[in-house]
N, C-alpha and C. Protein backbone atom coordinates (compact mmCIF):
# COMPACT_ATOMS: atom_id res chain seq x y z
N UNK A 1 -31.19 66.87 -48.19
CA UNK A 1 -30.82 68.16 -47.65
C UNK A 1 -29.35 68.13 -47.29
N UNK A 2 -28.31 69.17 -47.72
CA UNK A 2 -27.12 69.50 -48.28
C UNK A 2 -26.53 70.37 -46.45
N UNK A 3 -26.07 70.03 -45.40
CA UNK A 3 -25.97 71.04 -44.84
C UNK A 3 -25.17 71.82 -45.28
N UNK A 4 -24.93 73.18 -44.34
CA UNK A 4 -24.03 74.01 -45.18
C UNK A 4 -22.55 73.76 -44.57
N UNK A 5 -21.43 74.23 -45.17
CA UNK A 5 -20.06 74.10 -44.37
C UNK A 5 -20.13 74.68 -42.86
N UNK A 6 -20.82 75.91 -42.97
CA UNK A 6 -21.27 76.90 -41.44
C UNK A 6 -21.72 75.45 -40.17
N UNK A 7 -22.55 74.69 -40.85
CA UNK A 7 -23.27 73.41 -39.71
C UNK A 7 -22.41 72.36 -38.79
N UNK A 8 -21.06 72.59 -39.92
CA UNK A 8 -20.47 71.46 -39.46
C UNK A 8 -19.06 72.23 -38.43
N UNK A 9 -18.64 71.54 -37.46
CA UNK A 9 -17.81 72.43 -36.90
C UNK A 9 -16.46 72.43 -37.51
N UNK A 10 -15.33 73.55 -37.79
CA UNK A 10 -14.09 73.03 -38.68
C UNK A 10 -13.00 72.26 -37.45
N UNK A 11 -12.67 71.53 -38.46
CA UNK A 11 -11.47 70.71 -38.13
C UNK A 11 -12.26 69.44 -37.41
N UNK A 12 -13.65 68.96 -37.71
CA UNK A 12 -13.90 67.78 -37.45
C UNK A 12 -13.19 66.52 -37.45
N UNK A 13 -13.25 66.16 -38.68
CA UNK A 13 -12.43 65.11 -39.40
C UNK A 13 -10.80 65.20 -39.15
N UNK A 14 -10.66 66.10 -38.57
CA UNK A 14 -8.87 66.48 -38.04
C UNK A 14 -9.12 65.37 -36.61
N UNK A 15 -10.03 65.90 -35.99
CA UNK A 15 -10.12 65.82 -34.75
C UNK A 15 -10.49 64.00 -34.55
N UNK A 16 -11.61 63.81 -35.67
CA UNK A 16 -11.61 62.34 -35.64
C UNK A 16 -10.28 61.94 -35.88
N UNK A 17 -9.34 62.21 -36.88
CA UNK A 17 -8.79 61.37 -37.18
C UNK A 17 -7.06 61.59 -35.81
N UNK A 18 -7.49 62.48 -35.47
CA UNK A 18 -6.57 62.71 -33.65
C UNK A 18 -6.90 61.34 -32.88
N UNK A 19 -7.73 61.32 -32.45
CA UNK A 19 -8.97 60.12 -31.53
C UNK A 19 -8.46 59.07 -32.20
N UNK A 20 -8.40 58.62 -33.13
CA UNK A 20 -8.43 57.46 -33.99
C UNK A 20 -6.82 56.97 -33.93
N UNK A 21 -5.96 57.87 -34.13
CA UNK A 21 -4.92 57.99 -33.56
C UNK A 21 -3.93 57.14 -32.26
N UNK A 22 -4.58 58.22 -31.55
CA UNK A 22 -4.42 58.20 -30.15
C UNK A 22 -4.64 57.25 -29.52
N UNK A 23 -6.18 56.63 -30.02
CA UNK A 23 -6.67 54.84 -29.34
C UNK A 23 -5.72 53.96 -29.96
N UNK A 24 -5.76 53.79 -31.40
CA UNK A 24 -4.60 53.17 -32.05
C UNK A 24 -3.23 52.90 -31.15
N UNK A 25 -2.65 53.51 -30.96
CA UNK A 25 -1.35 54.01 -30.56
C UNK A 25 -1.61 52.86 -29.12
N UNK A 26 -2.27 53.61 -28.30
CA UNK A 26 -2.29 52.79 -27.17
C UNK A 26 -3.45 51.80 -27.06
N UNK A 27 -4.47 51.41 -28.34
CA UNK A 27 -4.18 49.69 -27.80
C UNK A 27 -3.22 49.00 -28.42
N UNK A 28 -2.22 49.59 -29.38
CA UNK A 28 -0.59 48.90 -29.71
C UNK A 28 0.02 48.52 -28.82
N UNK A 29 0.28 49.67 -27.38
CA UNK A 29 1.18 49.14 -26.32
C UNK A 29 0.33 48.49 -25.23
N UNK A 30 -1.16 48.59 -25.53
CA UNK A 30 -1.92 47.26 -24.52
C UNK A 30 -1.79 46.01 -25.03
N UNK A 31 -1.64 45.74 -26.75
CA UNK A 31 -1.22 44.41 -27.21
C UNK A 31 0.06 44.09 -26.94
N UNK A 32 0.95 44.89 -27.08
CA UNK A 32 2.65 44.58 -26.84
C UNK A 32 3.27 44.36 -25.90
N UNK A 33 2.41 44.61 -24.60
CA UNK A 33 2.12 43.88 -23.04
C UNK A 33 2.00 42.47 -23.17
N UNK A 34 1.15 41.92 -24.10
CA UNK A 34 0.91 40.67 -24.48
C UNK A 34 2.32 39.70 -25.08
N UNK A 35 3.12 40.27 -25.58
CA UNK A 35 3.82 40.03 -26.52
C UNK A 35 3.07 40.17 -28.35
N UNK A 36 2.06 40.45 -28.48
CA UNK A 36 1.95 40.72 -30.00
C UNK A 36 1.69 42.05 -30.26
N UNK A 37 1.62 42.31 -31.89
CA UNK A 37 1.41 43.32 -32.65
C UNK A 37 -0.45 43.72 -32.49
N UNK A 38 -0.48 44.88 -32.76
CA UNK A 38 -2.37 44.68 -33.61
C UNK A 38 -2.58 44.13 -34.48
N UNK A 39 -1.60 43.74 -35.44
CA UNK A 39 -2.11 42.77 -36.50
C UNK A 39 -2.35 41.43 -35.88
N UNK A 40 -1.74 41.09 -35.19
CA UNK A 40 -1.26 39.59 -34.59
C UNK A 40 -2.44 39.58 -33.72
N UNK A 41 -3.19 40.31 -32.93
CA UNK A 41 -4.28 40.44 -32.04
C UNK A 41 -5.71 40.25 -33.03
N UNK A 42 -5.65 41.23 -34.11
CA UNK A 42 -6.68 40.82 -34.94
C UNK A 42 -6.76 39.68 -35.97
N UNK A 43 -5.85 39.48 -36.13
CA UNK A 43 -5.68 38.06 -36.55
C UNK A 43 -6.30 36.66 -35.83
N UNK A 44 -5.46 36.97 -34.59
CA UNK A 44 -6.39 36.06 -33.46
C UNK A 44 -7.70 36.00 -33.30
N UNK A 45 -8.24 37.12 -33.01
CA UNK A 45 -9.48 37.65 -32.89
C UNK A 45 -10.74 37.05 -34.56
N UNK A 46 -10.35 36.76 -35.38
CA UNK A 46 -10.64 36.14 -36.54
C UNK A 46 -10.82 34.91 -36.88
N UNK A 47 -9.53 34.67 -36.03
CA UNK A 47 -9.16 33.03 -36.14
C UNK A 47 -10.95 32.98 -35.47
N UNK A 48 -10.36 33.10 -34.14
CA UNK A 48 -11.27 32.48 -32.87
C UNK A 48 -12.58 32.62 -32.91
N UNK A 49 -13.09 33.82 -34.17
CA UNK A 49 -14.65 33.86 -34.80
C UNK A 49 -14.97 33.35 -34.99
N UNK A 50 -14.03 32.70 -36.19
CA UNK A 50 -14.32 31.82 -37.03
C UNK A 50 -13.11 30.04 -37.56
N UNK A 51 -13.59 29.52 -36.80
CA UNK A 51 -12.33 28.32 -36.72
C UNK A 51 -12.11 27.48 -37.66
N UNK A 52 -11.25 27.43 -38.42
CA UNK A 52 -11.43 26.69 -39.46
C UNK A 52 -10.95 27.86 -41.53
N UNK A 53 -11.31 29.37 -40.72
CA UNK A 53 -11.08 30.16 -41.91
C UNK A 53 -9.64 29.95 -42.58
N UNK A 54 -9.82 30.06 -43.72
CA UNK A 54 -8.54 30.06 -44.67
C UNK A 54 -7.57 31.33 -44.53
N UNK A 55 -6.49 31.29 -44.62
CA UNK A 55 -5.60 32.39 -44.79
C UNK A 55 -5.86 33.30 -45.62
N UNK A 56 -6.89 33.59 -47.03
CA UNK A 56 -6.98 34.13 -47.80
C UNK A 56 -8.42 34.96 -47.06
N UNK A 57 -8.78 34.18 -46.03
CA UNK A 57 -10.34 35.18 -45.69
C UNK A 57 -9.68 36.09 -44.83
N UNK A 58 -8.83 35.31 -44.20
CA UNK A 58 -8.18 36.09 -42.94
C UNK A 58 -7.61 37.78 -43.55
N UNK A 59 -6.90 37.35 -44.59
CA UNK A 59 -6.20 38.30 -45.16
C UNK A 59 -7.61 39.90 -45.61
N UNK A 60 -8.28 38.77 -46.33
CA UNK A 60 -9.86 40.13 -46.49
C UNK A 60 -10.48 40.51 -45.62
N UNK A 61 -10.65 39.40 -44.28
CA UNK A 61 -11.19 40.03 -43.83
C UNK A 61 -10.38 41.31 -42.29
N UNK A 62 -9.14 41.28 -42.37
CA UNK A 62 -8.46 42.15 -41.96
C UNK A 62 -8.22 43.14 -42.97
N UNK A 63 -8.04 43.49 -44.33
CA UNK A 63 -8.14 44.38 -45.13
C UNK A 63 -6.54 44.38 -45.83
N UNK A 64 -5.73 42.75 -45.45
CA UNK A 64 -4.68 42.94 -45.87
C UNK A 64 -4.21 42.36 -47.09
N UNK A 65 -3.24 42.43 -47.79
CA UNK A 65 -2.55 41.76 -48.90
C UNK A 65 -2.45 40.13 -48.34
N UNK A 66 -2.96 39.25 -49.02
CA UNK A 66 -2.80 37.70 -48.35
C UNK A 66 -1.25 37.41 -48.57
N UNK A 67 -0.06 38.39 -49.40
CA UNK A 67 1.34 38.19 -48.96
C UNK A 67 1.60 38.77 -47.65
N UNK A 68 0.89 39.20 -47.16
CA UNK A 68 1.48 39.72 -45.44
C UNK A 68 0.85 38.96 -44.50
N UNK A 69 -0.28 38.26 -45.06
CA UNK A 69 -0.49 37.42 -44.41
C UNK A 69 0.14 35.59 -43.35
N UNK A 70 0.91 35.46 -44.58
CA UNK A 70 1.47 34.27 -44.78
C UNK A 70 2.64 34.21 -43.51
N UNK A 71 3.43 35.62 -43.06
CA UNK A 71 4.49 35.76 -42.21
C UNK A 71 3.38 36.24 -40.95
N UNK A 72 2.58 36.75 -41.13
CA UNK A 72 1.81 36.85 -39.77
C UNK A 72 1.53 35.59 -39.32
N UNK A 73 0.82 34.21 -39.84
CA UNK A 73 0.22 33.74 -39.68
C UNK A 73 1.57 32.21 -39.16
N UNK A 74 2.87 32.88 -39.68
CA UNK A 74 4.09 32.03 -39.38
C UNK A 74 4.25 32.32 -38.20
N UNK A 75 4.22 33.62 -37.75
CA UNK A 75 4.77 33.83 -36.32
C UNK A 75 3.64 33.65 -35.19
N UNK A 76 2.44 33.49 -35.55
CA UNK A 76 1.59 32.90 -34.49
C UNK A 76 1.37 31.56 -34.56
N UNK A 77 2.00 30.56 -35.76
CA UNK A 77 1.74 29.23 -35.37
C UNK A 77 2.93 28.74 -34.96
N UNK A 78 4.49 29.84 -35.05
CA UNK A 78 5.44 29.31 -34.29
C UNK A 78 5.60 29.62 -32.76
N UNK A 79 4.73 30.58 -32.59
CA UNK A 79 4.45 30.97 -30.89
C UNK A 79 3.17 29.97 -30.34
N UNK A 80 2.75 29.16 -30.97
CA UNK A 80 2.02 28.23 -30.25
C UNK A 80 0.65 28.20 -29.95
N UNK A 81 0.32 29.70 -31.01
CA UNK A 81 -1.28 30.28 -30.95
C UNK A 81 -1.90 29.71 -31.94
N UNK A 82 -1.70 29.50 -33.18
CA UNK A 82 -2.44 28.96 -34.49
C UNK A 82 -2.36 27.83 -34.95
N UNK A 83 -3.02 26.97 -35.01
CA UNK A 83 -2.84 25.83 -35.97
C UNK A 83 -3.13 25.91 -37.96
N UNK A 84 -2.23 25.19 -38.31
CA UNK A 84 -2.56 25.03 -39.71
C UNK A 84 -2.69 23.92 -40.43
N UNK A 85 -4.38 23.46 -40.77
CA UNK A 85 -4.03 22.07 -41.10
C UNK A 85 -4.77 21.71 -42.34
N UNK A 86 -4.31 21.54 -43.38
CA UNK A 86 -5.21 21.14 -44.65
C UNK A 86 -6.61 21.00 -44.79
N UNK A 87 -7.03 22.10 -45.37
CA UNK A 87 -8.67 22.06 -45.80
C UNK A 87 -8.99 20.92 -46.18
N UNK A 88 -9.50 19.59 -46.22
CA UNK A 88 -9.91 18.43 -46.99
C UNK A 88 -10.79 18.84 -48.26
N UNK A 89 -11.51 19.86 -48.02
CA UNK A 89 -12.55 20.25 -49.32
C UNK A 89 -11.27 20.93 -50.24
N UNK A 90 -10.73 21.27 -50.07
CA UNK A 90 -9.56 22.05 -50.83
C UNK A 90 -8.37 21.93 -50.55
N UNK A 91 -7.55 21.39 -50.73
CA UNK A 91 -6.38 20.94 -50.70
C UNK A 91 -5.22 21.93 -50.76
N UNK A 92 -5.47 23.08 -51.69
CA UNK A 92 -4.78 24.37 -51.68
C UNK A 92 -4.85 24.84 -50.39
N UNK A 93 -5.61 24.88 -49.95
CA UNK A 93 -5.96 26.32 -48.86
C UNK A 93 -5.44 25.37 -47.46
N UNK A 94 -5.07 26.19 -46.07
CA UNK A 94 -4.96 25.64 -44.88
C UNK A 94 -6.20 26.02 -44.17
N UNK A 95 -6.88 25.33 -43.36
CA UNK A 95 -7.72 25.72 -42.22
C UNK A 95 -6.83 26.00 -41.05
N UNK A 96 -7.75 27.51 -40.67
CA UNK A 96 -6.51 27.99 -39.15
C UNK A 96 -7.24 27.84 -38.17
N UNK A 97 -6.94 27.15 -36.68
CA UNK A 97 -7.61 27.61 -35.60
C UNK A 97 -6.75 27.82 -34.53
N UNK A 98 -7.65 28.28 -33.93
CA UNK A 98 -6.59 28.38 -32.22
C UNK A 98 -6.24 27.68 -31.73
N UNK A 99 -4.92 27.20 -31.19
CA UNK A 99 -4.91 26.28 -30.56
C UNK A 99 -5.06 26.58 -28.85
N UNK A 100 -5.00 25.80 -27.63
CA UNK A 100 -5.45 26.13 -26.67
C UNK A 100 -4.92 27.25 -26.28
N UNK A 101 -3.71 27.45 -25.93
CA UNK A 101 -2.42 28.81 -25.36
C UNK A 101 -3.17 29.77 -26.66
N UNK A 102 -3.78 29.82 -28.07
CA UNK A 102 -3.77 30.70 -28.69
C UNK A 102 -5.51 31.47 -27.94
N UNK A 103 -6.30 30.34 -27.35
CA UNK A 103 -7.68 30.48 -26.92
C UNK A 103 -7.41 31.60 -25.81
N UNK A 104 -6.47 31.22 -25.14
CA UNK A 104 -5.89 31.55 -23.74
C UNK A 104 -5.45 33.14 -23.75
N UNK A 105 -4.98 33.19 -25.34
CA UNK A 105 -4.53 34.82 -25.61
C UNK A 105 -5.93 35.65 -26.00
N UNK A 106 -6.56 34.73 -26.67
CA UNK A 106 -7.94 35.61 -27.49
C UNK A 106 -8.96 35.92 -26.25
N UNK A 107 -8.80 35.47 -24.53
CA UNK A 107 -9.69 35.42 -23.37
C UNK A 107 -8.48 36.87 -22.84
N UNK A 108 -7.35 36.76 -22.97
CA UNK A 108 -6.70 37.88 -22.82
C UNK A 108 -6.61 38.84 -23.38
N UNK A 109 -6.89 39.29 -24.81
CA UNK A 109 -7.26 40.24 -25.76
C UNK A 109 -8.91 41.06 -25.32
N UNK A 110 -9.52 39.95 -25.39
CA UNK A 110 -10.95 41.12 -25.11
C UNK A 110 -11.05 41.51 -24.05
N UNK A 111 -10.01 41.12 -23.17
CA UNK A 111 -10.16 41.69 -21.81
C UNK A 111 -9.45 43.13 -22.02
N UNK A 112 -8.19 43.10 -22.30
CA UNK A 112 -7.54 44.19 -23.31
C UNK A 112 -8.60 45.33 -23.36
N UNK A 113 -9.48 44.75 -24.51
CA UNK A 113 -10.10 45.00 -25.27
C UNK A 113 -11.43 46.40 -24.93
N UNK A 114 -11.64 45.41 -24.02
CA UNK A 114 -12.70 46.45 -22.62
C UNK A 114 -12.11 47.53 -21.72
N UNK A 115 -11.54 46.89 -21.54
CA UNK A 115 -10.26 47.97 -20.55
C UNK A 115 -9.73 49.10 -21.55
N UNK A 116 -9.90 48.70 -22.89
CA UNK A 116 -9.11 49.72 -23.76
C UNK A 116 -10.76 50.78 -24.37
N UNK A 117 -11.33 50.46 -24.06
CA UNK A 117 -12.80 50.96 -25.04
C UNK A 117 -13.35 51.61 -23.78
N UNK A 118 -13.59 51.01 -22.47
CA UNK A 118 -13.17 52.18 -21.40
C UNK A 118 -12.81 53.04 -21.11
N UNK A 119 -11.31 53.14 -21.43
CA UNK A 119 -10.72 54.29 -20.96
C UNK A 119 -10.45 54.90 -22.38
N UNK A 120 -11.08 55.01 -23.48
CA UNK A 120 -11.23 55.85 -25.21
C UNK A 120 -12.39 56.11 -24.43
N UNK A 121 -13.25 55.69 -23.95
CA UNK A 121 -14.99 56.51 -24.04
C UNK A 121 -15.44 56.69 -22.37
N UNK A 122 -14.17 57.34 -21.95
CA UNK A 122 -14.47 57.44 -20.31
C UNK A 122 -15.35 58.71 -20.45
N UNK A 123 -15.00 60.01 -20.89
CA UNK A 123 -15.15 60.97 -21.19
C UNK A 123 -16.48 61.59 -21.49
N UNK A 124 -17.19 60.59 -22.00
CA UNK A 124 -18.62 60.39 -23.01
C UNK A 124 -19.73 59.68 -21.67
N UNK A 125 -20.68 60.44 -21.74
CA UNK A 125 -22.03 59.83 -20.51
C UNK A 125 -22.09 58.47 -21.38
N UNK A 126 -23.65 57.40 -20.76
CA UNK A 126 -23.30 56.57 -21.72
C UNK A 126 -24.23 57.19 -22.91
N UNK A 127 -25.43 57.52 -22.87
CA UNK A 127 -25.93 58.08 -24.28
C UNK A 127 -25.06 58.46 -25.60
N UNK A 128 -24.11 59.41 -24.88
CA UNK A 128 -23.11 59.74 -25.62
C UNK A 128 -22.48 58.64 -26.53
N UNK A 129 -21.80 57.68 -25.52
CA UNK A 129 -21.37 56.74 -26.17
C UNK A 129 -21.88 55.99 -27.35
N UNK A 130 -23.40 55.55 -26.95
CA UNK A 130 -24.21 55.15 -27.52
C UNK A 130 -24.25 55.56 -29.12
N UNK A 131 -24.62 57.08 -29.07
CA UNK A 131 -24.71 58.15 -30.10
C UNK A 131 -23.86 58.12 -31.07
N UNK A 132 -22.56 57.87 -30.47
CA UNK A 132 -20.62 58.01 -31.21
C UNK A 132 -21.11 56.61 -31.96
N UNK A 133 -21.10 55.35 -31.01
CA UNK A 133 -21.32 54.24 -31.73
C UNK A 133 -21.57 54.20 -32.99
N UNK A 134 -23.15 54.63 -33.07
CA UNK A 134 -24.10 55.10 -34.51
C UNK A 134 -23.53 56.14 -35.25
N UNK A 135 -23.02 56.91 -34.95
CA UNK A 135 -22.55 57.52 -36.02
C UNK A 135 -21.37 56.77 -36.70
N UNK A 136 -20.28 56.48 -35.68
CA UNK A 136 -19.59 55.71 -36.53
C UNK A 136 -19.47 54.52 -37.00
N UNK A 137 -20.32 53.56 -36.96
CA UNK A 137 -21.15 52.93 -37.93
C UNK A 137 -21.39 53.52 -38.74
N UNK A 138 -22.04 55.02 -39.28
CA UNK A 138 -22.40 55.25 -40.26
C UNK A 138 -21.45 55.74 -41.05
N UNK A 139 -20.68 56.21 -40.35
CA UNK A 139 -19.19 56.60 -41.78
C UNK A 139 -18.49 55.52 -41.75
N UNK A 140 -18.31 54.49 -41.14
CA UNK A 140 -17.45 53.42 -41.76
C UNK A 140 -18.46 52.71 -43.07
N UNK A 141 -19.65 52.75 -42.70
CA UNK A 141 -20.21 52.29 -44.09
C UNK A 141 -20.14 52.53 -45.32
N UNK A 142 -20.35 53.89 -44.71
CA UNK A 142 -19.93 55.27 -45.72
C UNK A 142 -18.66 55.10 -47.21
N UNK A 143 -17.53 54.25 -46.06
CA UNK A 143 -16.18 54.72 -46.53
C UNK A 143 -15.91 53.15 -47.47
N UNK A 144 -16.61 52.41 -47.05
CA UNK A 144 -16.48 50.74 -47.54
C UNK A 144 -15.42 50.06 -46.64
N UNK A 145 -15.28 49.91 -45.57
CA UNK A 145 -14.44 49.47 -44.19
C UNK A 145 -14.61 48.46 -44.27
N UNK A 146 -14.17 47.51 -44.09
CA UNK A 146 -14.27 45.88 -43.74
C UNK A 146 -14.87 45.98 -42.39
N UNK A 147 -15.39 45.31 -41.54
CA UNK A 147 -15.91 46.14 -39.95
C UNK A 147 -14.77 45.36 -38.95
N UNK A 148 -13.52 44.32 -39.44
CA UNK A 148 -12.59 43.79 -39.09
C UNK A 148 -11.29 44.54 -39.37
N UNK A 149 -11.26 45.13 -40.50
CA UNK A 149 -9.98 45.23 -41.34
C UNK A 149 -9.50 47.13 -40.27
N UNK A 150 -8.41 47.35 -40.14
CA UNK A 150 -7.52 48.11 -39.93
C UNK A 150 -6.57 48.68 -40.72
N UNK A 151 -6.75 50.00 -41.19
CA UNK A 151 -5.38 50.78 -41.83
C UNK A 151 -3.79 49.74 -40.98
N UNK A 152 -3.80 49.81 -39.77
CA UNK A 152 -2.43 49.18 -39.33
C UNK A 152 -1.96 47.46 -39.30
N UNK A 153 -3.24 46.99 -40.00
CA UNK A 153 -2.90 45.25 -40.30
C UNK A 153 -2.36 45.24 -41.67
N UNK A 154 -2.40 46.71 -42.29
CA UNK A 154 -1.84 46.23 -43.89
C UNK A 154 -0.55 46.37 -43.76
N UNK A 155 0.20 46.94 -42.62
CA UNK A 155 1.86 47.36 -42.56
C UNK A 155 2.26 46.30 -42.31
């Protein structure tokens, strides 16, 4: 069943993509408090999932070119957050993990993190919230999203 254009309210998808925006924007200047980028935050946030991932997962699974990867992944192991140390199963590839000061940022990020998803869904009872959740789950599925990857980690 097809709804009709009448069902849906206009300028939805305007309005999502306002919101989407707007959170964007300012958890940029809640990361840049930190000293990093959102790329540099989700990056971390990846590492610290998963310890040991290659630069090339990192790169997919943020949604980026693994050449933009390579200078991201320079400036967090020269700030003292990432380690890079030869895969033994593969010799090509580096294994990345956090190093402690990088652990220390990723306990400071989700704190960020809450504080930032707070005050985006102050507005919303919690049902509400709940509700938004599921739906958007369902259009990121929709769209083929990485459930990591960001339009702003490919810049």
């Amino acid at each position: 069943m097809s709804p009709s254009s009448d069902a849906v309210p206009p300028r939805t998808a305007f309005l999502l993509a306002q919101v989407g925006a707007s959170a964007a924007d300012r958890f940029q200047a809640r990361v840049a408090e930190l000293g990093l980028s959102a790329r540099e935050a989700g990056a971390i946030r990846i590492i610290g999932q998963r310890p040991g991932i290659s630069q090339r997962e990192v790169a997919h699974a943020l949604g980026a070119p693994p050449s933009r990867i390579v200078a991201l992944l320079d400036e967090l192991s020269s700030g003292g957050l990432v380690d890079r140390e030869r895969n033994e199963a593969d010799r090509r590839n580096n294994a990345l993990s956090l190093t402690a000061e990088g652990r220390a940022m990723l306990g400071r990020l989700r704190a960020v993190a809450e504080e930032h998803q707070t005050e985006v869904l102050a507005a919303l009872e919690p049902e509400e919230r709940v509700a938004l959740a599921a739906l958007l789950q369902k259009l990121s599925a929709g769209t083929g999203l990485t459930p990591d990857g960001h339009p702003g980690y490919r810049g």
